[in-house]
C-alpha atoms as a PDB file:
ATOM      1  CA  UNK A   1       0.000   0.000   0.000  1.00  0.00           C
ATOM      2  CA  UNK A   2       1.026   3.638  -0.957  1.00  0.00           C
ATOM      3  CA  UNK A   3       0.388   6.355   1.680  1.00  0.00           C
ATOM      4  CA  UNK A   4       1.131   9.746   1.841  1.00  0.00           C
ATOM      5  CA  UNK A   5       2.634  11.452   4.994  1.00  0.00           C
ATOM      6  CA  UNK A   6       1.639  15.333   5.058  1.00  0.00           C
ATOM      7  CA  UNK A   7       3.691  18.246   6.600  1.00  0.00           C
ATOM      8  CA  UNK A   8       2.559  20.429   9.128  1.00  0.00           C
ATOM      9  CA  UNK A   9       2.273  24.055   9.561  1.00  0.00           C
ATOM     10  CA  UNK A  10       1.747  25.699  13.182  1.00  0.00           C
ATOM     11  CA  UNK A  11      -0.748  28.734  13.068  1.00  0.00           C
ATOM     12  CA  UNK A  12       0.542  30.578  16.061  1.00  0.00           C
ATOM     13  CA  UNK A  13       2.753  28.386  19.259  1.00  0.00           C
ATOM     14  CA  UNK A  14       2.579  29.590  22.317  1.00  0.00           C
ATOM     15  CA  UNK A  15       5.254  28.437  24.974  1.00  0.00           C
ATOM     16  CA  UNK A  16       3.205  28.769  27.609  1.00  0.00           C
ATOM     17  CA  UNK A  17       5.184  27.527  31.000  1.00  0.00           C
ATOM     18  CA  UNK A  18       7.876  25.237  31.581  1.00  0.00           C
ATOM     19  CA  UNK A  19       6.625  21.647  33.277  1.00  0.00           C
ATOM     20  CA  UNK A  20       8.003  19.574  35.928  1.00  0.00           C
ATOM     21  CA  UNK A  21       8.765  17.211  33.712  1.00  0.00           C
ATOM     22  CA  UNK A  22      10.791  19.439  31.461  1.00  0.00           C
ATOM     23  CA  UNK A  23       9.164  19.452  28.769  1.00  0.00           C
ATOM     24  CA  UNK A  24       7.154  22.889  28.136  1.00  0.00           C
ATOM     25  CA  UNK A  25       3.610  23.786  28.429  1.00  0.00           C
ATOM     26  CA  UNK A  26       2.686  24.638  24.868  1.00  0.00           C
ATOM     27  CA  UNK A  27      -0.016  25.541  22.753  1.00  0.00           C
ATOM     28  CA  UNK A  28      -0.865  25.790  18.885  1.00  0.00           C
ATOM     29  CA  UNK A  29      -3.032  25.168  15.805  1.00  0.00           C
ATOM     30  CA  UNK A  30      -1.337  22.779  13.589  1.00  0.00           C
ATOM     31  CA  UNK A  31      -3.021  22.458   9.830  1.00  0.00           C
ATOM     32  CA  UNK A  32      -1.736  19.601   7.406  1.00  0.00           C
ATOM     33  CA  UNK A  33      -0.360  20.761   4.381  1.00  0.00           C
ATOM     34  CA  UNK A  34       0.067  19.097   0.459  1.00  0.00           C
ATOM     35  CA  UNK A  35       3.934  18.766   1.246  1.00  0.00           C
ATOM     36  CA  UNK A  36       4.302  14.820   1.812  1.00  0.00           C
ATOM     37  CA  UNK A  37       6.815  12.098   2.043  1.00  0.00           C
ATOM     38  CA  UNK A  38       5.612   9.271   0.268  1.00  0.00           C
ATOM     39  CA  UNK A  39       5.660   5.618   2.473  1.00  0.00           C
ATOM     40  CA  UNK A  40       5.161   2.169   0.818  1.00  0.00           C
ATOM     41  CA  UNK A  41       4.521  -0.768   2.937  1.00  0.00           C
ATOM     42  CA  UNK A  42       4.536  -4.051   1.068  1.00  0.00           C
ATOM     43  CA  UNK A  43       3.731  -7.182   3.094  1.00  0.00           C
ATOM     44  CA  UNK A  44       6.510  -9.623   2.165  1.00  0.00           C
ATOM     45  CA  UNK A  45       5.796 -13.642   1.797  1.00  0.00           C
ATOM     46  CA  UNK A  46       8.389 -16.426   3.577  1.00  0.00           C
ATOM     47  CA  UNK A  47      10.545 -13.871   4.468  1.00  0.00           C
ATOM     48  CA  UNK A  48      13.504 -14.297   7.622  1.00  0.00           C
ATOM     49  CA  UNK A  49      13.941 -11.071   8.412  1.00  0.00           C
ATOM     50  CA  UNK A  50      10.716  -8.925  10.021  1.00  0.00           C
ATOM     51  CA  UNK A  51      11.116  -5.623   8.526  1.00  0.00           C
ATOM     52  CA  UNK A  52      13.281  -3.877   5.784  1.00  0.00           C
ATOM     53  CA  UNK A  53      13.388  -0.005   5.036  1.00  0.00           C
ATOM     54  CA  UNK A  54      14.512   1.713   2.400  1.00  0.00           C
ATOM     55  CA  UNK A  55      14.558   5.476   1.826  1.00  0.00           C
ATOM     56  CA  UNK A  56      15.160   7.378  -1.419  1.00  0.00           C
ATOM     57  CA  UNK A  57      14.683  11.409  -1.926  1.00  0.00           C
ATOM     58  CA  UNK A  58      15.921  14.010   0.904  1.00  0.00           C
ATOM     59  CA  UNK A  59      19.313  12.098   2.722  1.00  0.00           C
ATOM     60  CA  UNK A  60      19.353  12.110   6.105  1.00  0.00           C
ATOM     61  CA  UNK A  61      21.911  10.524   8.300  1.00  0.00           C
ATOM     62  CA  UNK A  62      19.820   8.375  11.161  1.00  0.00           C
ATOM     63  CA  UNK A  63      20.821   6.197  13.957  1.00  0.00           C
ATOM     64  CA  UNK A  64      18.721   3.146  13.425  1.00  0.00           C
ATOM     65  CA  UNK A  65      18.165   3.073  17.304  1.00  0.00           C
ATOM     66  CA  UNK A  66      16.512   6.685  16.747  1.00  0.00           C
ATOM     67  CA  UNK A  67      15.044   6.130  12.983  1.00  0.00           C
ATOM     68  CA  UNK A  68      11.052   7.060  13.564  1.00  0.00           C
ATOM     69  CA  UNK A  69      10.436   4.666  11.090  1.00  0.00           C
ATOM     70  CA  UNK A  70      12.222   1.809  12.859  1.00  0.00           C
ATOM     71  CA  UNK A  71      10.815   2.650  16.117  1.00  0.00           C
ATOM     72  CA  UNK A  72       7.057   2.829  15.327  1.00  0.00           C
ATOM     73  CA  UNK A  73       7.315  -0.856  13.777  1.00  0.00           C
ATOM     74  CA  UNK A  74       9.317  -2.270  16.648  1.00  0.00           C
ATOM     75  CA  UNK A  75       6.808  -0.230  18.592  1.00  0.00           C
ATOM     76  CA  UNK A  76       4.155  -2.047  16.627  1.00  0.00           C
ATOM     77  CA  UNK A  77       5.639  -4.994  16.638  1.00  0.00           C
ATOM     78  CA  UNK A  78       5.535  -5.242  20.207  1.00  0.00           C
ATOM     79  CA  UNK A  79       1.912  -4.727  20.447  1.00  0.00           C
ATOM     80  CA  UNK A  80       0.296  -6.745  17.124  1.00  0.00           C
ATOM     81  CA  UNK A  81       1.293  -9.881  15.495  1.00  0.00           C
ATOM     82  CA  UNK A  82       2.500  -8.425  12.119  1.00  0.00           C
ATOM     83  CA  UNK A  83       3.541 -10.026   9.074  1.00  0.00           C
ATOM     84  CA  UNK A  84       7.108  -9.617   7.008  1.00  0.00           C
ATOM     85  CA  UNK A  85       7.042  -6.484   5.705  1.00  0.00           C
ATOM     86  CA  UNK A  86       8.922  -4.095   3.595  1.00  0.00           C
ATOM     87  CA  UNK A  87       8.584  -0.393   4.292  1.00  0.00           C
ATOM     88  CA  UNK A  88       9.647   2.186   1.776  1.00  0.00           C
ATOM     89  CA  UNK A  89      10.178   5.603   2.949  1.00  0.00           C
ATOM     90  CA  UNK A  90      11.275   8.370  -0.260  1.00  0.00           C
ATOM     91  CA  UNK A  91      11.655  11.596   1.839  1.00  0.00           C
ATOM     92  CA  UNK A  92      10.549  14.888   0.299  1.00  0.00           C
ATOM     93  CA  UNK A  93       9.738  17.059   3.718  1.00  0.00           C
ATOM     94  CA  UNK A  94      13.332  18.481   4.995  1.00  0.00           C
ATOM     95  CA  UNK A  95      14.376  17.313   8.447  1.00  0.00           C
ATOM     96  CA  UNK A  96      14.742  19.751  11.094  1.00  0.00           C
ATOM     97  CA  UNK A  97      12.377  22.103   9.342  1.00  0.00           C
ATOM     98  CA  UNK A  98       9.563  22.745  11.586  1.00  0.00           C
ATOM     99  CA  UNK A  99       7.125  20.199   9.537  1.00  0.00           C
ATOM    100  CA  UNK A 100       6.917  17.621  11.681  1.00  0.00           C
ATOM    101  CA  UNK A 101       8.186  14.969   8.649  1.00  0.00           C
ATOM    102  CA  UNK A 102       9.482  12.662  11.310  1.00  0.00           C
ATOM    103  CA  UNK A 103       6.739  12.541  13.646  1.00  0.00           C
ATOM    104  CA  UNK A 104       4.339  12.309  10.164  1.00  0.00           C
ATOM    105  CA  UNK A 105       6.533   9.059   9.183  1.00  0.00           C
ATOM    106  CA  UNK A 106       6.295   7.704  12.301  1.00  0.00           C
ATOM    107  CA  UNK A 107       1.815   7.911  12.498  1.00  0.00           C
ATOM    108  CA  UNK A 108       1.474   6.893   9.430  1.00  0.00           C
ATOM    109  CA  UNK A 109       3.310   3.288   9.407  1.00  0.00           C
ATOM    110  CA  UNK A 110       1.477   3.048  12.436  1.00  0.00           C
ATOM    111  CA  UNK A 111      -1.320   3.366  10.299  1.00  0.00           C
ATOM    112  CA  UNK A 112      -0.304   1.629   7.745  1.00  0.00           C
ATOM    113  CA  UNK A 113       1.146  -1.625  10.177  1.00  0.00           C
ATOM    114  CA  UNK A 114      -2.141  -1.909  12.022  1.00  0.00           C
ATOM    115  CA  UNK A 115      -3.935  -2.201   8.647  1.00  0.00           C
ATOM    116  CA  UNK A 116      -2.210  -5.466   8.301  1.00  0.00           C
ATOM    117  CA  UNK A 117      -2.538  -6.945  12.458  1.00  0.00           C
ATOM    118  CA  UNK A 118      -4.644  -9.587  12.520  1.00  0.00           C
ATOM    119  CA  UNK A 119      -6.018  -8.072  15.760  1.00  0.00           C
ATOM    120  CA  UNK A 120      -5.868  -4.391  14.828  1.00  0.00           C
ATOM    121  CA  UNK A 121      -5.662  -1.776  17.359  1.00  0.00           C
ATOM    122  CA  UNK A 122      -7.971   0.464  18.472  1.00  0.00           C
ATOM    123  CA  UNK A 123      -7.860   3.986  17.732  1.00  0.00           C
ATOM    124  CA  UNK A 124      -7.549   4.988  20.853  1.00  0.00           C
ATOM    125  CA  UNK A 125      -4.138   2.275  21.203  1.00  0.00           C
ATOM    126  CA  UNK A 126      -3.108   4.002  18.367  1.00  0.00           C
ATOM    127  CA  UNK A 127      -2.877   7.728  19.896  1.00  0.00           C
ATOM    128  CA  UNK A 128      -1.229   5.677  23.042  1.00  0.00           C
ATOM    129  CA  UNK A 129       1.350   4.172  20.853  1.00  0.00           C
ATOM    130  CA  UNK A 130       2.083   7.778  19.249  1.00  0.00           C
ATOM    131  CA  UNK A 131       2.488  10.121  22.069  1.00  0.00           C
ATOM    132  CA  UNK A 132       4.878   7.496  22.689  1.00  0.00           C
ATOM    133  CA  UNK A 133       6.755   8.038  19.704  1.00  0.00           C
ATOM    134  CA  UNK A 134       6.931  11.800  19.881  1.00  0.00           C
ATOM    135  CA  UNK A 135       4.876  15.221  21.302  1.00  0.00           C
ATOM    136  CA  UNK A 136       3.790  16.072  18.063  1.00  0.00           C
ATOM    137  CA  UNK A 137       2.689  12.139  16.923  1.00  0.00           C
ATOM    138  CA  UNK A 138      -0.874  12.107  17.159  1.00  0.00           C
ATOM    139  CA  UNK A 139      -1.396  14.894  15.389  1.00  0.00           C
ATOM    140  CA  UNK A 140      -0.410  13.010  12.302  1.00  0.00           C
ATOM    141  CA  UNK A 141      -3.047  10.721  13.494  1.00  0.00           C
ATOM    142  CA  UNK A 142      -6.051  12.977  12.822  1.00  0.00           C
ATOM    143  CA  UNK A 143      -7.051  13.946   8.777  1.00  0.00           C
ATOM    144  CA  UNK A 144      -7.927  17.904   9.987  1.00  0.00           C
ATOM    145  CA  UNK A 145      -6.757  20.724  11.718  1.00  0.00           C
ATOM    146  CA  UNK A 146      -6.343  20.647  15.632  1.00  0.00           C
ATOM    147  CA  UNK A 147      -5.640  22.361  18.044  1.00  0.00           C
ATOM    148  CA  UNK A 148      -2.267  21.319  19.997  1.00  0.00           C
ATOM    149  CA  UNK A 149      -1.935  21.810  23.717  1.00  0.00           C
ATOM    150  CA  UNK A 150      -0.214  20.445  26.930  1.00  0.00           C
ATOM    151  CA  UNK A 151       3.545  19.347  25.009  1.00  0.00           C
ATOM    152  CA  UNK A 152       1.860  18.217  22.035  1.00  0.00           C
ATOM    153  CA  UNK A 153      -0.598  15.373  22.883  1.00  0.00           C
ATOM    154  CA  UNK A 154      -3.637  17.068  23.893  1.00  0.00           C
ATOM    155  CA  UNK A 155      -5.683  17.631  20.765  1.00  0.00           C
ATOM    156  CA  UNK A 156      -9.472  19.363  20.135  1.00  0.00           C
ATOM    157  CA  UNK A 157     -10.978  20.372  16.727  1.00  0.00           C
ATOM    158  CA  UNK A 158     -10.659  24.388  15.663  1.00  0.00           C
ATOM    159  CA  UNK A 159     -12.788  25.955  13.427  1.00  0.00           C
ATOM    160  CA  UNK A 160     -10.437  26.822  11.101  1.00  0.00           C
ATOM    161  CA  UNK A 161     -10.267  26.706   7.229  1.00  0.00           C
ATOM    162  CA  UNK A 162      -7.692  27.859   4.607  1.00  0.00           C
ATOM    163  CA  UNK A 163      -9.537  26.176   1.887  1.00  0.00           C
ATOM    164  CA  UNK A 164      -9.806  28.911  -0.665  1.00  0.00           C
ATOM    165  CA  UNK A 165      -5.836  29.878  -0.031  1.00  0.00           C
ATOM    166  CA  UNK A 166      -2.956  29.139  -1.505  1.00  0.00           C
ATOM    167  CA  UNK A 167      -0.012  27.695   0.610  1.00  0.00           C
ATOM    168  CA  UNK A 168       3.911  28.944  -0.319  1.00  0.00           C
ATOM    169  CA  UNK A 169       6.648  27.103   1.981  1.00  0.00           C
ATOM    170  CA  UNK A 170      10.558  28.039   2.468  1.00  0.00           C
ATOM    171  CA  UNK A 171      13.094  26.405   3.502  1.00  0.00           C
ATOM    172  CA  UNK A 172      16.131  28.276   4.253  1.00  0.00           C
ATOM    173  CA  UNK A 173      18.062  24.961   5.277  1.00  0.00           C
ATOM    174  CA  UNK A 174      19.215  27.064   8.436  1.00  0.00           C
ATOM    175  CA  UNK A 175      18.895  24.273  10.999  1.00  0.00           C
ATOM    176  CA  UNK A 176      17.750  24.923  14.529  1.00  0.00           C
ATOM    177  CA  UNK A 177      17.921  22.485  16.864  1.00  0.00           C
ATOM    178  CA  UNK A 178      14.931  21.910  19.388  1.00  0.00           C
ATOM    179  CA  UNK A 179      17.475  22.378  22.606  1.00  0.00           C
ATOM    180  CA  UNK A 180      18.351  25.598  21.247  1.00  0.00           C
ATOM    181  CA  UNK A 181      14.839  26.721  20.360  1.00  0.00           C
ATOM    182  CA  UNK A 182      13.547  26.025  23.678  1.00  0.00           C
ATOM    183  CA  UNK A 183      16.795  27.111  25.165  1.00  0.00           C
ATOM    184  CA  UNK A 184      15.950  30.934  23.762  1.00  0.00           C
ATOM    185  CA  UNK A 185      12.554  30.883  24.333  1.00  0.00           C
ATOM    186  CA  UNK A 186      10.414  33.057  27.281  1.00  0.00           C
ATOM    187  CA  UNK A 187       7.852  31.185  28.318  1.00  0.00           C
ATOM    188  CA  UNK A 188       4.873  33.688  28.889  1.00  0.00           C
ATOM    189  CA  UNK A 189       1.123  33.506  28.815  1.00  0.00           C
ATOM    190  CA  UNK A 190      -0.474  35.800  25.679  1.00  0.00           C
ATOM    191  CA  UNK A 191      -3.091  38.294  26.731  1.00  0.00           C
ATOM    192  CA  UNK A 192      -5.510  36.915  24.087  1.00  0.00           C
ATOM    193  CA  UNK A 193      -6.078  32.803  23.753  1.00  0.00           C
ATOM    194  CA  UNK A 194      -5.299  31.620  20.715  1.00  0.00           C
ATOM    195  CA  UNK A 195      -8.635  30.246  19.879  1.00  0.00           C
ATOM    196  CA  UNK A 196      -9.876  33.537  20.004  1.00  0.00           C
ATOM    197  CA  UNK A 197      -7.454  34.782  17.193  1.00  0.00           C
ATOM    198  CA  UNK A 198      -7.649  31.885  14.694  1.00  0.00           C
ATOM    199  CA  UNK A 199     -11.015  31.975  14.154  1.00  0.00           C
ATOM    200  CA  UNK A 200     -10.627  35.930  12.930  1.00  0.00           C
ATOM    201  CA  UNK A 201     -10.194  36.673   8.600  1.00  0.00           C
ATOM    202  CA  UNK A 202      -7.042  35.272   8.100  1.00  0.00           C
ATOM    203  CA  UNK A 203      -5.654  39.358   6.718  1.00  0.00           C
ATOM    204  CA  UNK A 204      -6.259  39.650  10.575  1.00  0.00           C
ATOM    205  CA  UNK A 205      -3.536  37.764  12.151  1.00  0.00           C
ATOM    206  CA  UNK A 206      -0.979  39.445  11.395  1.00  0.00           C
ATOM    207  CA  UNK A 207      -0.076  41.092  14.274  1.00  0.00           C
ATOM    208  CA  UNK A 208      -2.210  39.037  16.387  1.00  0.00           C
ATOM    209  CA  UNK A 209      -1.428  35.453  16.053  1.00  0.00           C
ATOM    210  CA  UNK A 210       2.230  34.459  16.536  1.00  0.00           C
ATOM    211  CA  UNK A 211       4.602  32.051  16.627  1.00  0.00           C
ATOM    212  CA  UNK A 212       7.108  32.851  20.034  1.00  0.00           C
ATOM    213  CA  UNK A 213      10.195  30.991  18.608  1.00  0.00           C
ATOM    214  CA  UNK A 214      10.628  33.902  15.874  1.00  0.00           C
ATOM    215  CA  UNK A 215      11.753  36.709  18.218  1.00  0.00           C
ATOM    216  CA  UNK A 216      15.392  34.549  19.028  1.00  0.00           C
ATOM    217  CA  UNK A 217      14.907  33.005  15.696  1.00  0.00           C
ATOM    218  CA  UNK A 218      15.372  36.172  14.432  1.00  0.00           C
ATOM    219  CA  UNK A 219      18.218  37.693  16.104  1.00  0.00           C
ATOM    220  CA  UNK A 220      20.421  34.761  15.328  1.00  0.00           C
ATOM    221  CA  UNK A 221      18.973  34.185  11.991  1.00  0.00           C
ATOM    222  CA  UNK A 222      18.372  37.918  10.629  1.00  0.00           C
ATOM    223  CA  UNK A 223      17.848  35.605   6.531  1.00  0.00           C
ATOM    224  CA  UNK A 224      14.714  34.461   8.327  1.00  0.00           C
ATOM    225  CA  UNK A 225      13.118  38.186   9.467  1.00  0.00           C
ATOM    226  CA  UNK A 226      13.607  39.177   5.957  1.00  0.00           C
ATOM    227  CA  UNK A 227      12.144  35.701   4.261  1.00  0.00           C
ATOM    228  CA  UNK A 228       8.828  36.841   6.157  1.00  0.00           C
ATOM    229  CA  UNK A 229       9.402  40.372   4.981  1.00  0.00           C
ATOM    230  CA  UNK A 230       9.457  39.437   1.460  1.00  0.00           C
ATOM    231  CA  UNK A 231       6.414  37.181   1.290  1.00  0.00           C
ATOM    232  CA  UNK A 232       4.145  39.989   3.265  1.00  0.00           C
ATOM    233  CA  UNK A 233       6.064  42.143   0.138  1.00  0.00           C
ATOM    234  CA  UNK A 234       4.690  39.358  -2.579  1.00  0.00           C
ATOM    235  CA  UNK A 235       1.149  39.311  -1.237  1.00  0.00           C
ATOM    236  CA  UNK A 236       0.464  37.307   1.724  1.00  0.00           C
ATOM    237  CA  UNK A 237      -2.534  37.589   3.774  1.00  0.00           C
ATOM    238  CA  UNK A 238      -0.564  35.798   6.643  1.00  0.00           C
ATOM    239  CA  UNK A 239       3.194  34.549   6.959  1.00  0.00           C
ATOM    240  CA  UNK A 240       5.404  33.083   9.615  1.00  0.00           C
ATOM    241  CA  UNK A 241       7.759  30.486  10.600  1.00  0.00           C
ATOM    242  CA  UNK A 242       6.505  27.120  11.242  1.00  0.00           C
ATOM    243  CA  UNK A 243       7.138  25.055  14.771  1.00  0.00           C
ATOM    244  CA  UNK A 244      10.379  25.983  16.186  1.00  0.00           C
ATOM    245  CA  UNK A 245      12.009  26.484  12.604  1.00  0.00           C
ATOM    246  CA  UNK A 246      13.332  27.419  10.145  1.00  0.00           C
ATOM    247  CA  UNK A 247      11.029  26.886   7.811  1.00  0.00           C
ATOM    248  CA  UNK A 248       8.302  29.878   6.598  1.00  0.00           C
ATOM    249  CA  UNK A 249       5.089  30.094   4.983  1.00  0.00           C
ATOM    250  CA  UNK A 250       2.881  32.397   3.661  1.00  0.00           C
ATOM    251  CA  UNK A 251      -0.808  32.330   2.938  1.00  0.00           C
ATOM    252  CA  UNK A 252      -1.807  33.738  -0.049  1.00  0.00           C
ATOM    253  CA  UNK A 253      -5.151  34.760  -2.023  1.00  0.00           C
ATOM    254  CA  UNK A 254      -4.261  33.764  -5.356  1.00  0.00           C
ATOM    255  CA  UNK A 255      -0.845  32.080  -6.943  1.00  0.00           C
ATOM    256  CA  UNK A 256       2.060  34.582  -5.928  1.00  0.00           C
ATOM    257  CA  UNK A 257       4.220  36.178  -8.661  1.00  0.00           C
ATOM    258  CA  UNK A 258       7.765  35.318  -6.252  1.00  0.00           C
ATOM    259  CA  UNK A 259      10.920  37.454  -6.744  1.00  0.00           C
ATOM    260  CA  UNK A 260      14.023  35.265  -7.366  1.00  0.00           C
ATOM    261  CA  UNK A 261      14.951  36.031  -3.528  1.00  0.00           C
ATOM    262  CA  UNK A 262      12.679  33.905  -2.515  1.00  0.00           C
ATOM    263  CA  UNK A 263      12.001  31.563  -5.219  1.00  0.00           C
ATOM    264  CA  UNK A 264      15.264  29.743  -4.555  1.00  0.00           C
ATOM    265  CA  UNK A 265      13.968  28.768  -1.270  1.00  0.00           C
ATOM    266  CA  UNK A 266      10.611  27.613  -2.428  1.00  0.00           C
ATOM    267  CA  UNK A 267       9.877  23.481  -1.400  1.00  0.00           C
ATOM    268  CA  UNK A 268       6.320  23.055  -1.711  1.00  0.00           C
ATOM    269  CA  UNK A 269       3.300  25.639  -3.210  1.00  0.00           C
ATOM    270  CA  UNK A 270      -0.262  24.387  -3.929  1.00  0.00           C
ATOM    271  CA  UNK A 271      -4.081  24.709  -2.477  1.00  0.00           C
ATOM    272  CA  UNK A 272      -3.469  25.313   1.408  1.00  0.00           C
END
């Protein structure tokens, strides 16, 4: 079977609070975009080893140990019988972007996996089994926009709708790490709630719904202040950087006309 694993965009992240358990109190719409990896999983017949991947398209260097492909079928695996299979990964979201590729890998051979248990899991199971694999997992679980709180694995439906936009996406390749994201961040609680905002015309959230990794992002990274610059300059209704970086979108009313600045960094454009 053939499946496609969609990118993310965050409308607005709040980092609300630091936890106890170090990770951070955070809070955000996240809306899946056309950008996908594409993931084959063949079952395989008398064959002595369990699983074999394969990847073609973006390279990556990956510990097997930490491969989010490898753990959600060992993950898997532990849970379900599950028959030899080959899984085919051909990569076409850039790692370390702020997309979420990895964590969209990892839910959909879930997915894909329990299709072919015997006993399949639950859905429920399922979302279990992701927050296990990563904070922003069971996102990549649901088929619509939701909104993200607690570090990632509390989800709720938003009215929210960018179907008559069109979707541009950068990608710098400046890569930010998630320790240093969170190390520059200020955790601080926003004066309005983000549902409140997202459910405004989108030519209204400019100034009002935001993403709090750009301010450091910024500073260190002045390429990415002016990428936003120039796609408010080409048109956009709405731009900003997506999760904790460094890539940027913009939304758009119509097809942009995109000055060679920015062209160069174009990866994806299409219906939002």
């Amino acid at each position: 079977m053939i499946y496609f694993s969609p990118a993310k965009i965050n409308l607005g992240l709040h980092v609300l609070e630091r936890r106890e358990d170090g990770f951070h109190e955070l809070r955000s719409v996240m809306y899946p975009t056309g950008l996908c990896d594409i993931i084959e999983i063949h079952q395989l017949n008398d064959e002595k080893l369990p699983v074999r991947l394969s990847q073609s398209g973006i390279h990556f260097d990956s510990d097997p140990e930490r491969n989010l492909c490898m753990r959600a079928w060992k993950l898997m695996a532990s849970e379900r019988e599950l028959p030899p299979v080959a899984i085919h990964l051909h990569k076409q979201i850039p790692v370390g972007a702020g997309l979420g590729g990895g964590s969209s890998n990892a839910s959909t051979i879930l997915r894909g996996l329990n299709l072919l248990a015997p006993i399949p899991a639950s859905t429920e199971r399922l979302e279990e089994l992701a927050c296990q694999l990563g904070s922003d997992c069971p996102f990549f679980l649901q088929d619509e926009p939701m909104m993200m709180e607690g570090r990632g694995e509390l989800l709720s439906p938003v009215k929210v709708s960018l179907k008559n936009y069109f979707l541009v996406l950068l990608f710098p390749e400046i890569h930010i790490s998630t320790a240093e994201a969170y190390g520059a961040v200020s955790p601080s609680i926003p004066d309005l709630q983000l549902q409140q905002m997202i459910e405004l015309p989108v030519d209204r959230w400019k100034t009002r719904v935001k993403n709090d990794f750009e301010t450091n992002a910024f500073i260190k990274h002045p390429l990415l202040k002016s990428l936003k610059i120039d796609l408010y300059r080409a048109g956009a209704r709405y731009a900003s950087m997506s999760g904790s970086g460094s890539s940027l979108y913009g939304i758009f009313e119509k097809l942009p006309e995109l000055a060679p600045e920015i062209r160069k960094y174009v990866i994806w454009t299409g219906p939002a």
